[in-house]
Protein backbone atom coordinates (compact mmCIF):
# COMPACT_ATOMS: atom_id res chain seq x y z
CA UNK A 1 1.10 4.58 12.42
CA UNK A 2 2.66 5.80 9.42
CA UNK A 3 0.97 4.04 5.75
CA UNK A 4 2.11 5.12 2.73
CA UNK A 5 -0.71 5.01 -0.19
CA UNK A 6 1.55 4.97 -3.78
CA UNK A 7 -1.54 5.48 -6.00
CA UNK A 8 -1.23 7.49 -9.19
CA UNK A 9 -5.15 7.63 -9.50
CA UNK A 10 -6.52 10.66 -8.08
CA UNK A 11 -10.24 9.22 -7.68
CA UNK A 12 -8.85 6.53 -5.65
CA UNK A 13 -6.50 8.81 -3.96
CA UNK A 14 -9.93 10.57 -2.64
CA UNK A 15 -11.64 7.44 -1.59
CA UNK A 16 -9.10 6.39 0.66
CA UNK A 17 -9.04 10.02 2.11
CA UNK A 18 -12.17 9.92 2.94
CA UNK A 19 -12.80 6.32 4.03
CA UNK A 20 -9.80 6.87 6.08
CA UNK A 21 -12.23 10.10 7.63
CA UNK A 22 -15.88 8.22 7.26
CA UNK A 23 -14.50 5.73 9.54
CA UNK A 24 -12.57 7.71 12.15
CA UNK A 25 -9.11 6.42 11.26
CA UNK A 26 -6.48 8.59 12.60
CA UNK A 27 -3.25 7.02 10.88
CA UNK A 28 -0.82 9.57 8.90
CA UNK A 29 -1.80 8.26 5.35
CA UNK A 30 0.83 9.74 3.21
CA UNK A 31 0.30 9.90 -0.85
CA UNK A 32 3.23 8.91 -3.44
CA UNK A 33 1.71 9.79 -6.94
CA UNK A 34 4.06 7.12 -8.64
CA UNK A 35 6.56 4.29 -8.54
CA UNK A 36 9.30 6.64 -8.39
CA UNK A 37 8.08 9.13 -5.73
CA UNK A 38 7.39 6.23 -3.48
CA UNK A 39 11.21 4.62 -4.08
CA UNK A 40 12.35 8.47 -3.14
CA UNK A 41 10.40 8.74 -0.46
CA UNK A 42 11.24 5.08 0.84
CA UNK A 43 14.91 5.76 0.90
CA UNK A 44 15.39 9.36 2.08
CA UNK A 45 12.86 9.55 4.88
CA UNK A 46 11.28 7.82 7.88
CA UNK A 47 10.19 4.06 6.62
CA UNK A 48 6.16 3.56 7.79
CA UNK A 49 4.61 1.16 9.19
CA UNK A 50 2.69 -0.15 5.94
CA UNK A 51 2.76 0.65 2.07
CA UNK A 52 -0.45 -0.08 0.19
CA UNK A 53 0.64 -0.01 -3.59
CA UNK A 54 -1.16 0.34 -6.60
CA UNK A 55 0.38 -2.08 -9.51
CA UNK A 56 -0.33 0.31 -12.55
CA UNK A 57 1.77 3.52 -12.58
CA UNK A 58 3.63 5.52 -14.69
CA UNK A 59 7.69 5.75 -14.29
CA UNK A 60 7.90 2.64 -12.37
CA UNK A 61 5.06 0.11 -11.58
CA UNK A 62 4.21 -1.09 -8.27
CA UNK A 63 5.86 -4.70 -9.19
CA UNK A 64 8.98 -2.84 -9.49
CA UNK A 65 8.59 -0.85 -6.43
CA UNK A 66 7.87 -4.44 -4.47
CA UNK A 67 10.62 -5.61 -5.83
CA UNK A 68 12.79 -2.78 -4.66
CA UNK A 69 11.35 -2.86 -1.21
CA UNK A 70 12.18 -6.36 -0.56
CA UNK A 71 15.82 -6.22 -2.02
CA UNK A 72 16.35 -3.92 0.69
CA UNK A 73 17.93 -4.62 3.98
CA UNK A 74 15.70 -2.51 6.42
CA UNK A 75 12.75 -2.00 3.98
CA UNK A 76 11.81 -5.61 3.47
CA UNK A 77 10.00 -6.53 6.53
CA UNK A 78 7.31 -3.12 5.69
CA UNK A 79 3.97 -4.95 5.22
CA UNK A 80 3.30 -4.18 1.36
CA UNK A 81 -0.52 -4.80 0.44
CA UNK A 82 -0.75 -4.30 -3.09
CA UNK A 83 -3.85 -2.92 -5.31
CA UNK A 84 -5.21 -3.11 -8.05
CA UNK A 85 -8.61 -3.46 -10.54
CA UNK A 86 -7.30 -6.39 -11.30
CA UNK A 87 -8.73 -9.99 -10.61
CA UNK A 88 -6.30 -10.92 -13.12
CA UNK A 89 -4.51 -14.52 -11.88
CA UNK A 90 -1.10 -13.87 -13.16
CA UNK A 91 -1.20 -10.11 -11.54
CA UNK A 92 -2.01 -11.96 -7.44
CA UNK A 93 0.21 -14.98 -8.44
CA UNK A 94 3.11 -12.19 -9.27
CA UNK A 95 2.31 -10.13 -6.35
CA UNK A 96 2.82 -12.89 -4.16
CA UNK A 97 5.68 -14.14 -5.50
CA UNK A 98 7.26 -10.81 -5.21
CA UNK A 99 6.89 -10.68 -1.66
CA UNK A 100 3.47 -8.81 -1.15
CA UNK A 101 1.67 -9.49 2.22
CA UNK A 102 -2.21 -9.04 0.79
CA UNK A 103 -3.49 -8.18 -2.54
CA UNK A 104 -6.90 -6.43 -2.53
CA UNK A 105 -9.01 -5.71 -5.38
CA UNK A 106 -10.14 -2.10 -5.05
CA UNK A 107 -13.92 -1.33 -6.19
CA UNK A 108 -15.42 2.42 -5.93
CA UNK A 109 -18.86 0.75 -5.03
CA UNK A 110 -17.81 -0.92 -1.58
CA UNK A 111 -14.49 1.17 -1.16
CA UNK A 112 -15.24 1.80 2.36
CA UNK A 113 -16.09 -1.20 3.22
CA UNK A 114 -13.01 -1.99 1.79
CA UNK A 115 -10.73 0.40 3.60
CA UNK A 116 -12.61 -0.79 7.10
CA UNK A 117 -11.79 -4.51 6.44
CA UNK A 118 -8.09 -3.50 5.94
CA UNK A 119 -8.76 -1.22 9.19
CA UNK A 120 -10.16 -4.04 10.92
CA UNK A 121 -7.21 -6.74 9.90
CA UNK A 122 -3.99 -4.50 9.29
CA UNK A 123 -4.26 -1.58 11.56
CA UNK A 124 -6.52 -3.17 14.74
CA UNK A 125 -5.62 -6.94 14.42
CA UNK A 126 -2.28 -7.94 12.72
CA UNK A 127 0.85 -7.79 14.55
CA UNK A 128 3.07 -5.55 12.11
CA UNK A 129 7.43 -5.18 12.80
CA UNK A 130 9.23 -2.32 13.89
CA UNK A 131 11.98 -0.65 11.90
CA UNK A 132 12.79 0.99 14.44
CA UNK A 133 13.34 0.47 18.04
């Protein structure tokens, strides 16, 4: 499975890296560093299976990016979990209304317990669509 991580934050760039390797998942996690890299990336290369997308980012934020992604013919049925800091109402209430599947609050002291819930749910459980057949 393919996930594409759009995080401009290089701590939280790290954590995932190595939750994803404290808890033995072998998924291709791909990094875009911004809103922009992750639109490029979106429309010139293979879609994955999942985008997990960080709200706050320079160029263009991740409700922009959502937004993008589910204008899009072939993109919109990608599973987009979005992240953030944020507990902030009005940032889950726009998320959702957007189109986002999830919205998870990240926090660097249970961040792999974190990344092993959305293991458990998103990667092992949930039934995600194909792109491509």
């Amino acid at each position: 499975m393919k996930i594409l991580l759009v995080e401009d934050n290089e701590v939280d760039v790290w954590l995932f890296q190595e939750a994803f390797r404290a808890l033995g998942i072998r998924h291709d996690l791909e990094i875009a560093r911004d809103g922009e890299l992750a639109l490029h990336r979106l429309r010139d290369g293979q879609p994955p299976d999942l985008v997990l997308l960080d709200i706050n980012m320079p160029k263009i934020d991740g409700f922009e990016v959502l937004s993008a992604i589910r204008g899009h013919p072939t993109l919109c049925l990608i599973p987009v979990i979005m992240l953030s800091s944020s507990r902030d109402q009005r940032d889950v209430r726009r998320a959702h209304e957007l189109g986002a599947n999830s919205y998870l609050c990240k926090a660097t002291q249970d961040f792999t317990d974190l990344v092993g819930d959305f293991d458990r749910y998103w990667l092992r459980r949930a039934e995600l669509p194909r792109l491509v057949d």
